[in-house]
PDB file of N, CA and C in Angstrom:
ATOM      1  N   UNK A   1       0.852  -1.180   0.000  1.00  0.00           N
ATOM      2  CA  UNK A   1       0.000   0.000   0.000  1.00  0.00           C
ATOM      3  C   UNK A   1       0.895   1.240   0.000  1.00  0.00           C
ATOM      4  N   UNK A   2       0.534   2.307  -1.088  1.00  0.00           N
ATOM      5  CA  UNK A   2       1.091   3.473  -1.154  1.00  0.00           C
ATOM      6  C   UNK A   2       1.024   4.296   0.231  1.00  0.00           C
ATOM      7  N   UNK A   3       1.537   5.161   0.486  1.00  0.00           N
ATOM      8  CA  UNK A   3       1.584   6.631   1.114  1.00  0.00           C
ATOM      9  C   UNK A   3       0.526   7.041   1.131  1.00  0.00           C
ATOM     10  N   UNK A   4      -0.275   7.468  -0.426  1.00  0.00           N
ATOM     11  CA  UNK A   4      -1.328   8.264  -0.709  1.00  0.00           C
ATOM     12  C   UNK A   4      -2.178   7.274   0.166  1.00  0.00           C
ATOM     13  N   UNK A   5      -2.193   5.925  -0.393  1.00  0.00           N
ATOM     14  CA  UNK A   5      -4.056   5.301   0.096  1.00  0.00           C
ATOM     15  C   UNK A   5      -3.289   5.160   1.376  1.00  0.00           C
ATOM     16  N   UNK A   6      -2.411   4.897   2.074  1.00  0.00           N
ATOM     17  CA  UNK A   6      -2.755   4.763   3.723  1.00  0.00           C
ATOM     18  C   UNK A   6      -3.262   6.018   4.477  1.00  0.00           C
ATOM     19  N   UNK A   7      -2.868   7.372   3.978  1.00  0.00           N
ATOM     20  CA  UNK A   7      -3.240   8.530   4.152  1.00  0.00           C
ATOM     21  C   UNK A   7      -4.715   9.067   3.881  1.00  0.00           C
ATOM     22  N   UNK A   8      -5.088   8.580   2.406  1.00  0.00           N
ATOM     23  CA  UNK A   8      -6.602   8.344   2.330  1.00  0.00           C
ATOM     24  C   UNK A   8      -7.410   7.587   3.391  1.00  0.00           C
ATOM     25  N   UNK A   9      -6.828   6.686   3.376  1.00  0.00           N
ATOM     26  CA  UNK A   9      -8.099   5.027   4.838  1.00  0.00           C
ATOM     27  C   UNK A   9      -7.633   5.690   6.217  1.00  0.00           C
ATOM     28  N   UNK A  10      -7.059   6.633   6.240  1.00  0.00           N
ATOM     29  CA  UNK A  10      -6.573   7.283   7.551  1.00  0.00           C
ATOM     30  C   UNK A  10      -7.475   8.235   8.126  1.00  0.00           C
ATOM     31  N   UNK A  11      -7.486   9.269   6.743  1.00  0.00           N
ATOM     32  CA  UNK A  11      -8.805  10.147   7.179  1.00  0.00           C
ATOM     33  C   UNK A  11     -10.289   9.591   6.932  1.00  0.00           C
ATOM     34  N   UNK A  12     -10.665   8.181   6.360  1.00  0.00           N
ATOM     35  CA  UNK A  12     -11.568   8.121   6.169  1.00  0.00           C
ATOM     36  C   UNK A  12     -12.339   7.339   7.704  1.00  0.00           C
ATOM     37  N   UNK A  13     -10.941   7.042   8.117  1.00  0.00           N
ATOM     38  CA  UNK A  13     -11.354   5.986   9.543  1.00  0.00           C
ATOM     39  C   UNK A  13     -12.236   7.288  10.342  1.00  0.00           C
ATOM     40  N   UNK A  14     -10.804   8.638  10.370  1.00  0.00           N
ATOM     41  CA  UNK A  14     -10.949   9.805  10.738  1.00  0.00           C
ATOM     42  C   UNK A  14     -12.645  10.227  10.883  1.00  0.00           C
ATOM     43  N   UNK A  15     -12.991  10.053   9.668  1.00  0.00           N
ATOM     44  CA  UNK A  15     -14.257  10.743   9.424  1.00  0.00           C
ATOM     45  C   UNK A  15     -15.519   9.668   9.804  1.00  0.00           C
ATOM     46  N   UNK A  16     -15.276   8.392   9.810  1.00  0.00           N
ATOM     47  CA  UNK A  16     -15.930   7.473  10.657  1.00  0.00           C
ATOM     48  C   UNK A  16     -16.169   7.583  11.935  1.00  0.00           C
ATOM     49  N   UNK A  17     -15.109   7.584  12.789  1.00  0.00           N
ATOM     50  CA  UNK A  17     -15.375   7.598  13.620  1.00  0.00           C
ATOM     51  C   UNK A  17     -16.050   9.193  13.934  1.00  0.00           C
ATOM     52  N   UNK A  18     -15.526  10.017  13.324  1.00  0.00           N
ATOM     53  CA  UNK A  18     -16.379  11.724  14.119  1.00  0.00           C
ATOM     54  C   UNK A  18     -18.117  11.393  13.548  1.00  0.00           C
ATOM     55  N   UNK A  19     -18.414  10.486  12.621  1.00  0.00           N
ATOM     56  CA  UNK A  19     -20.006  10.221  12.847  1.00  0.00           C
ATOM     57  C   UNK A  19     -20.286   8.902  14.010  1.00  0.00           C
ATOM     58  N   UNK A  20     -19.853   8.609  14.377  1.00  0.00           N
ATOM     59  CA  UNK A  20     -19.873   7.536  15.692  1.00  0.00           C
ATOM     60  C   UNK A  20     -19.597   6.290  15.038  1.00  0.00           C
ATOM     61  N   UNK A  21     -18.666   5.562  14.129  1.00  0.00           N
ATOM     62  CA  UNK A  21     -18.380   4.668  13.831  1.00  0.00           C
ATOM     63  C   UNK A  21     -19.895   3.312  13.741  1.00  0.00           C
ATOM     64  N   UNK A  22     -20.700   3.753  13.898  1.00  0.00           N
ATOM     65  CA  UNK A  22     -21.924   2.385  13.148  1.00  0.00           C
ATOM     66  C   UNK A  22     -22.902   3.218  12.244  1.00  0.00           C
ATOM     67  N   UNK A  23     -23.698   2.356  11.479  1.00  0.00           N
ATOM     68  CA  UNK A  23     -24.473   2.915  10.131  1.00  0.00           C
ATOM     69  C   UNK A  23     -25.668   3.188  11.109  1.00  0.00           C
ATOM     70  N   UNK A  24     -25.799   4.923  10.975  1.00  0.00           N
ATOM     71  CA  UNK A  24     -27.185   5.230  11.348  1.00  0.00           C
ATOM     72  C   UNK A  24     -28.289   4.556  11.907  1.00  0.00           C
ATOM     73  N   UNK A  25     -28.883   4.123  10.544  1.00  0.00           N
ATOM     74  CA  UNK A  25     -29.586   3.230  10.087  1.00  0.00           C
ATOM     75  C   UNK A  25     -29.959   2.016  10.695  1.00  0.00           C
ATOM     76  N   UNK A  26     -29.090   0.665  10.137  1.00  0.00           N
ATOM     77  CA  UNK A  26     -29.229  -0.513  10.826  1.00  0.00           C
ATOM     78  C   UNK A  26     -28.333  -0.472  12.236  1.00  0.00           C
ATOM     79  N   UNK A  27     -27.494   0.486  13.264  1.00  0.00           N
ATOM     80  CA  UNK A  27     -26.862   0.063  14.300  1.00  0.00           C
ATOM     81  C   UNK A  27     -25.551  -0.738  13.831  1.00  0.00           C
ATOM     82  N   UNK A  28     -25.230  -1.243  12.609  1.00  0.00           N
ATOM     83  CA  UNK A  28     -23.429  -2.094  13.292  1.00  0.00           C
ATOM     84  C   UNK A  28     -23.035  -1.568  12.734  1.00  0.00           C
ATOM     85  N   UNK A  29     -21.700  -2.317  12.672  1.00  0.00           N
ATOM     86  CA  UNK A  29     -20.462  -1.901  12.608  1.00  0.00           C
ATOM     87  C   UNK A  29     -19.893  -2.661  11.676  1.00  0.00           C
ATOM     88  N   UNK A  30     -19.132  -2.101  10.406  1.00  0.00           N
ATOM     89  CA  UNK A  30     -19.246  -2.643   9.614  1.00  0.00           C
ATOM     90  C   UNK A  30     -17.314  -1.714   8.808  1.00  0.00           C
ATOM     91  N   UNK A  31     -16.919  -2.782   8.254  1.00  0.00           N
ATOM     92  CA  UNK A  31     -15.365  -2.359   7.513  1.00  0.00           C
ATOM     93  C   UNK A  31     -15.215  -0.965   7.112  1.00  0.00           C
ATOM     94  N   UNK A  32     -14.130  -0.191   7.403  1.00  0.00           N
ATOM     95  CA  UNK A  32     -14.072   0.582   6.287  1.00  0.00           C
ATOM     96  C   UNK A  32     -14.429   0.941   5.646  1.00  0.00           C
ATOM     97  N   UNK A  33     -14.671   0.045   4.223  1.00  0.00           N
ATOM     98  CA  UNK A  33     -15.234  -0.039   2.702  1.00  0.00           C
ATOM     99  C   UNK A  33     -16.765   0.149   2.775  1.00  0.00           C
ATOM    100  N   UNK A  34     -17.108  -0.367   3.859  1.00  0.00           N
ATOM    101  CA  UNK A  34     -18.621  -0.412   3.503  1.00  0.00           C
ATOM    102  C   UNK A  34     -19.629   0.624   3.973  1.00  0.00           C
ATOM    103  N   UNK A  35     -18.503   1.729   4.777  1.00  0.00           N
ATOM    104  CA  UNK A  35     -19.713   2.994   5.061  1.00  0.00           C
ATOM    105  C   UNK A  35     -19.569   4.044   3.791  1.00  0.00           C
ATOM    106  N   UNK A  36     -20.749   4.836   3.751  1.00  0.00           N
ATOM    107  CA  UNK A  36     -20.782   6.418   2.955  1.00  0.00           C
ATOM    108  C   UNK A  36     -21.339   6.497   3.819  1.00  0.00           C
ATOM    109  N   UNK A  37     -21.080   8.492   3.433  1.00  0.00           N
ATOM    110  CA  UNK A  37     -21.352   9.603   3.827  1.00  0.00           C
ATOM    111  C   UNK A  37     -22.692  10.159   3.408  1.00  0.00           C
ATOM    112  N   UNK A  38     -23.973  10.002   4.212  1.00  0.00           N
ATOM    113  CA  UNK A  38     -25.057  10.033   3.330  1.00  0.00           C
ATOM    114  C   UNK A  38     -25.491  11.814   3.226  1.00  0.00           C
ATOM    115  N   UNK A  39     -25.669  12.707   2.512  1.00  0.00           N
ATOM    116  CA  UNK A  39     -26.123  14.105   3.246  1.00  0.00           C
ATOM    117  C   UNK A  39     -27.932  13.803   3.260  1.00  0.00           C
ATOM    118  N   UNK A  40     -28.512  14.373   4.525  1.00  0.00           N
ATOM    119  CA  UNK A  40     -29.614  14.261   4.810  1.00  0.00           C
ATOM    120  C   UNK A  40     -30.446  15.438   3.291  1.00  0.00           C
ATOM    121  N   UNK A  41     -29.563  16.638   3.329  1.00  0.00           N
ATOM    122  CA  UNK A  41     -30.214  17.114   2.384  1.00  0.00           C
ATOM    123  C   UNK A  41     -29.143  17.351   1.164  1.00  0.00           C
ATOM    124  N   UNK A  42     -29.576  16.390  -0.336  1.00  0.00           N
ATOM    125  CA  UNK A  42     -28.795  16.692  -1.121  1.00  0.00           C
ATOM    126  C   UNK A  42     -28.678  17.789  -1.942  1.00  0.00           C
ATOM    127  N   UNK A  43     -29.058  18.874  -1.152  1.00  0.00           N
ATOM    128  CA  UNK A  43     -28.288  20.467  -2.187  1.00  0.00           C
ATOM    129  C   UNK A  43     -27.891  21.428  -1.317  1.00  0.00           C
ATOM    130  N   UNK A  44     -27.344  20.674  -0.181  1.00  0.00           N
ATOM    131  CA  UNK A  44     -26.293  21.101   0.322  1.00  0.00           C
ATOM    132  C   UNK A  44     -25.190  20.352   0.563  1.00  0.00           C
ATOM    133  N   UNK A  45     -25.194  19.381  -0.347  1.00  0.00           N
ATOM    134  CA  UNK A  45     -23.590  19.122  -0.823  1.00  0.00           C
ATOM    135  C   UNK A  45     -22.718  19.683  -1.654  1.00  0.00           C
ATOM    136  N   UNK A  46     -21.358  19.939  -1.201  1.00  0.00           N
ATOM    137  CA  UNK A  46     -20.462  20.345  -2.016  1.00  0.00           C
ATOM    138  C   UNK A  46     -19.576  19.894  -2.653  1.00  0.00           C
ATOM    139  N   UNK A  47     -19.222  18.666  -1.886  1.00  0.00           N
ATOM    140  CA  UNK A  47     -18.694  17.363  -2.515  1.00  0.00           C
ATOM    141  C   UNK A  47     -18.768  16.000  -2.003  1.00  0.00           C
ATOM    142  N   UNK A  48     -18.054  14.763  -3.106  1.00  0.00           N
ATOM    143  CA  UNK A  48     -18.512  13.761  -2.595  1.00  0.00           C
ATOM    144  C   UNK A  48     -16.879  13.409  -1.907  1.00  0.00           C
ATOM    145  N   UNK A  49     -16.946  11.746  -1.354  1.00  0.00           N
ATOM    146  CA  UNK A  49     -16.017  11.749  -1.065  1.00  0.00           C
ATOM    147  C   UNK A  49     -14.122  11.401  -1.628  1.00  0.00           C
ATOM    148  N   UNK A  50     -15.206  10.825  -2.681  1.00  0.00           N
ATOM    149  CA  UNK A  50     -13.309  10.969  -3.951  1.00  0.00           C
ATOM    150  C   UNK A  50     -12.920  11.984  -4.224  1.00  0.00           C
ATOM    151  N   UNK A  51     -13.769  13.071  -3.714  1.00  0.00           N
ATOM    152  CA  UNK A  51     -12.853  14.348  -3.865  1.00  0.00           C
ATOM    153  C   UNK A  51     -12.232  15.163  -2.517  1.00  0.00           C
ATOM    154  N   UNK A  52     -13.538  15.154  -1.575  1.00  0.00           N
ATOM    155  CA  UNK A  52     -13.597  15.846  -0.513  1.00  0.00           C
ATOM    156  C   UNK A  52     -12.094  15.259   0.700  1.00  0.00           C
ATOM    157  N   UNK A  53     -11.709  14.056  -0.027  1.00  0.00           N
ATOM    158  CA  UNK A  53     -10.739  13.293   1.076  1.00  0.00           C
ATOM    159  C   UNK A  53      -9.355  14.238   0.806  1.00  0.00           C
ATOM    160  N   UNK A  54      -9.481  14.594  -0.522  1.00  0.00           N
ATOM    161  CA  UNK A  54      -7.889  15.333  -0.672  1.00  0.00           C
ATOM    162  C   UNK A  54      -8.140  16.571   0.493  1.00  0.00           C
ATOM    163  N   UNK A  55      -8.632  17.078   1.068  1.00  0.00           N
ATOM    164  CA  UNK A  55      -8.499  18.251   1.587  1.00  0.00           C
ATOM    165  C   UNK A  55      -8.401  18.514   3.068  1.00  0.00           C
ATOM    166  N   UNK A  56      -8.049  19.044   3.848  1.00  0.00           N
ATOM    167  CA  UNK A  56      -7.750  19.619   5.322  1.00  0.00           C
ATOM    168  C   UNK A  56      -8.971  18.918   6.123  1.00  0.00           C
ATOM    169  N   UNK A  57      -8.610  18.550   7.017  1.00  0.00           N
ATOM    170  CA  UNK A  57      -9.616  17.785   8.053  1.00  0.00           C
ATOM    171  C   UNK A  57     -10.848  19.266   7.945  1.00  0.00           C
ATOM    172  N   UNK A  58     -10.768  20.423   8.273  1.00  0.00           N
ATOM    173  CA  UNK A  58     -11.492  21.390   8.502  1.00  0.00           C
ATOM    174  C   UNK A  58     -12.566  21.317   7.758  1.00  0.00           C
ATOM    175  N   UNK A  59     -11.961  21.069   6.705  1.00  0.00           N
ATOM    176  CA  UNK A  59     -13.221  20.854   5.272  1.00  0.00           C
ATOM    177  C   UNK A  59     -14.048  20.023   5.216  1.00  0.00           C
ATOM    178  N   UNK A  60     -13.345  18.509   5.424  1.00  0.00           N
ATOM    179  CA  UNK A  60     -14.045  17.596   5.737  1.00  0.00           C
ATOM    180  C   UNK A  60     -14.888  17.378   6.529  1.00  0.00           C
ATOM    181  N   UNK A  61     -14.755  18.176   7.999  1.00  0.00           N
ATOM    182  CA  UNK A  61     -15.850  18.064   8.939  1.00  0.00           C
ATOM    183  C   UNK A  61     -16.931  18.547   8.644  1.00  0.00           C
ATOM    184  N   UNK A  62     -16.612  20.295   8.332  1.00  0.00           N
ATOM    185  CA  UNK A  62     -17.824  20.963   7.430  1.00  0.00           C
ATOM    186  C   UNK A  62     -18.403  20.527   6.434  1.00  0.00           C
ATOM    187  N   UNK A  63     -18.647  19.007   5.516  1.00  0.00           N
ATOM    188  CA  UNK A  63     -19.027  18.821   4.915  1.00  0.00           C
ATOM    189  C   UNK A  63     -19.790  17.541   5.548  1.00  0.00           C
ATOM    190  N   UNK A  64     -19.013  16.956   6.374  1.00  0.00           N
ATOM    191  CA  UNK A  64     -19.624  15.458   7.329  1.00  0.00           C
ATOM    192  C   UNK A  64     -20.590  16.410   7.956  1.00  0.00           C
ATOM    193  N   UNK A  65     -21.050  17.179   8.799  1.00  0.00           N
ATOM    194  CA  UNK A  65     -21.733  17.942   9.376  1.00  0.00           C
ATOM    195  C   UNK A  65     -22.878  18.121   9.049  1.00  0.00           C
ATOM    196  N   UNK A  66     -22.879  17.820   7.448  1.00  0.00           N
ATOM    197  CA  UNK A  66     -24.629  17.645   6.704  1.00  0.00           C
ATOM    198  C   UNK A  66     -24.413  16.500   6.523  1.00  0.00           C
ATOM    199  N   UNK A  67     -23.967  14.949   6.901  1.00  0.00           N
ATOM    200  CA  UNK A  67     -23.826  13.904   6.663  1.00  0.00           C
ATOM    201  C   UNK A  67     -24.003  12.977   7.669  1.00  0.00           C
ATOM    202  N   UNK A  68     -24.991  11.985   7.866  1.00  0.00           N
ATOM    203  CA  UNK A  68     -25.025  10.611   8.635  1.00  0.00           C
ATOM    204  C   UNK A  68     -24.413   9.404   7.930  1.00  0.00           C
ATOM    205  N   UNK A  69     -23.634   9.056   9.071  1.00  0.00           N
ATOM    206  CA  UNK A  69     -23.036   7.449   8.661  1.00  0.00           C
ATOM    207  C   UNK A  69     -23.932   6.352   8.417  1.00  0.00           C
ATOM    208  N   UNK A  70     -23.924   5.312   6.874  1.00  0.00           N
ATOM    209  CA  UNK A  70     -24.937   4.648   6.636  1.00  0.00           C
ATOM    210  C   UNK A  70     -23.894   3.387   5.712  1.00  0.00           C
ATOM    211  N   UNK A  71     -24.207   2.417   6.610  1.00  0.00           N
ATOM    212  CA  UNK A  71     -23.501   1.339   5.267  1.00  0.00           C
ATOM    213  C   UNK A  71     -23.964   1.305   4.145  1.00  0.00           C
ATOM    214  N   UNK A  72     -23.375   0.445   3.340  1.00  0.00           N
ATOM    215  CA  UNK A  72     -23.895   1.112   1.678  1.00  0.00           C
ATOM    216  C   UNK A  72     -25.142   0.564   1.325  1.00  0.00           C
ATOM    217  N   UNK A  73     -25.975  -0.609   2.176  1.00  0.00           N
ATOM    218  CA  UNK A  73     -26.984  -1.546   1.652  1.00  0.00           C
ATOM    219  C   UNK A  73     -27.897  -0.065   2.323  1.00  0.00           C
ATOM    220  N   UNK A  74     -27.674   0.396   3.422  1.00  0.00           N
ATOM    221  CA  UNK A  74     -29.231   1.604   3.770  1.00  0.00           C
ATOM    222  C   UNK A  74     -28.904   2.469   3.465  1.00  0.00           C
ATOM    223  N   UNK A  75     -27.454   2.834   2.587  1.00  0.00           N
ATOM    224  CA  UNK A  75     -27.881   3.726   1.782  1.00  0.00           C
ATOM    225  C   UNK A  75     -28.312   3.589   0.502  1.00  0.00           C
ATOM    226  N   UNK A  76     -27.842   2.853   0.222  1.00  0.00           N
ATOM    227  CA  UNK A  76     -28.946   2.549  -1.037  1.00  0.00           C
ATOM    228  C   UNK A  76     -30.587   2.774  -0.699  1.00  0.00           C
ATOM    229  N   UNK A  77     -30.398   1.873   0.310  1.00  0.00           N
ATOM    230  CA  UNK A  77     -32.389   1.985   0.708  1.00  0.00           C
ATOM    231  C   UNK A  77     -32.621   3.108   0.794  1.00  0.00           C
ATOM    232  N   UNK A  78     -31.760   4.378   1.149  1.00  0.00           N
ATOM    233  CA  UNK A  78     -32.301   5.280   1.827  1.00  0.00           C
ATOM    234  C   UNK A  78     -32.309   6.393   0.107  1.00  0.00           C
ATOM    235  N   UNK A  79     -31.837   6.283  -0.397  1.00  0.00           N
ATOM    236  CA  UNK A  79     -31.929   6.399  -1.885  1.00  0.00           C
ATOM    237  C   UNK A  79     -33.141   6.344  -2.276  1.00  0.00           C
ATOM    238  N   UNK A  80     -33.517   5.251  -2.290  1.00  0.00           N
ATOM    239  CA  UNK A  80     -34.537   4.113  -2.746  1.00  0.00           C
ATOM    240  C   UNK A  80     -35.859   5.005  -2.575  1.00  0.00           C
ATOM    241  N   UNK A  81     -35.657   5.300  -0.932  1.00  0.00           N
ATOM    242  CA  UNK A  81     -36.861   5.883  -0.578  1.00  0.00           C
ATOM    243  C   UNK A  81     -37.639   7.508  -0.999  1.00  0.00           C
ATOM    244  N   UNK A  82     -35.888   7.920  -1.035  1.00  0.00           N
ATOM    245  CA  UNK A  82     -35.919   9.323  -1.299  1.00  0.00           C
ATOM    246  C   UNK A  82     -36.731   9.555  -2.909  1.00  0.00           C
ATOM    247  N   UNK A  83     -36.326   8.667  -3.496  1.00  0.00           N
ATOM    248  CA  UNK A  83     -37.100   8.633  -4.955  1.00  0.00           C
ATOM    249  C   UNK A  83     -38.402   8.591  -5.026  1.00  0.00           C
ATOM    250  N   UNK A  84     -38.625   7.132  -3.859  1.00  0.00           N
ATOM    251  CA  UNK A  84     -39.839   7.225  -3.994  1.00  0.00           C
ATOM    252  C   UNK A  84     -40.943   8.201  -3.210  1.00  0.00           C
ATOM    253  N   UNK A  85     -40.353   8.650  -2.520  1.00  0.00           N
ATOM    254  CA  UNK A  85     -41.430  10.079  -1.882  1.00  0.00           C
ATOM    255  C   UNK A  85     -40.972  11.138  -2.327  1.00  0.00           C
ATOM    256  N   UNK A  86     -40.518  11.604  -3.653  1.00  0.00           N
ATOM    257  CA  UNK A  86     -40.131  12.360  -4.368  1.00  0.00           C
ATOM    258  C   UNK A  86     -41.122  12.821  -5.115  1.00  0.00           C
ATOM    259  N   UNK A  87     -41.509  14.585  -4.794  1.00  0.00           N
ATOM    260  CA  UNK A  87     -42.801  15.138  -5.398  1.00  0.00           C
ATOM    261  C   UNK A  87     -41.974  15.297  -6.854  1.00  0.00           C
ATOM    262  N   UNK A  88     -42.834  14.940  -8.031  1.00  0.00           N
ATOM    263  CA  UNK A  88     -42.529  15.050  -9.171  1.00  0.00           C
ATOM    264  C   UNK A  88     -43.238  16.206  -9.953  1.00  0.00           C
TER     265      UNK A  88
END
């Protein structure tokens, strides 16, 4: 493993744990790989996280801050839902 990705999975642990390390959602606890950053409201995002990781912890918080921790299966669901109670 490079420099860069141990430095990347470093801040991402980082940013795990400052949402309390388990998925919202279902309660566990679950690898690394398998949480996102969900924003409760999506137009106040500014970025996602393949981008948002290059930058200063400062940034990152201010952006986790509109964000709950969700493994990727409830976020998907939580997707899912958003569509479907979506006034058209």
């Amino acid at each position: 493993m490079n420099l860069t990705t141990k430095y990347r999975n470093a801040k991402k642990e980082k940013a795990i744990e400052y949402l309390g390390g388990i998925c919202w959602r279902c309660e566990e606890v679950y690898d690394r790989e398998v949480y996102d950053f969900h924003h409760l409201d999506p137009n106040t995002k500014e970025y996602s996280w393949t981008v948002l990781r290059r930058y200063k912890w400062e940034t990152i918080k201010k952006e986790l801050d509109k964000c709950i921790l969700l493994c990727s299966n409830c976020h998907r669901l939580a997707h899912k839902e958003m569509r479907e109670n979506a006034v058209l």
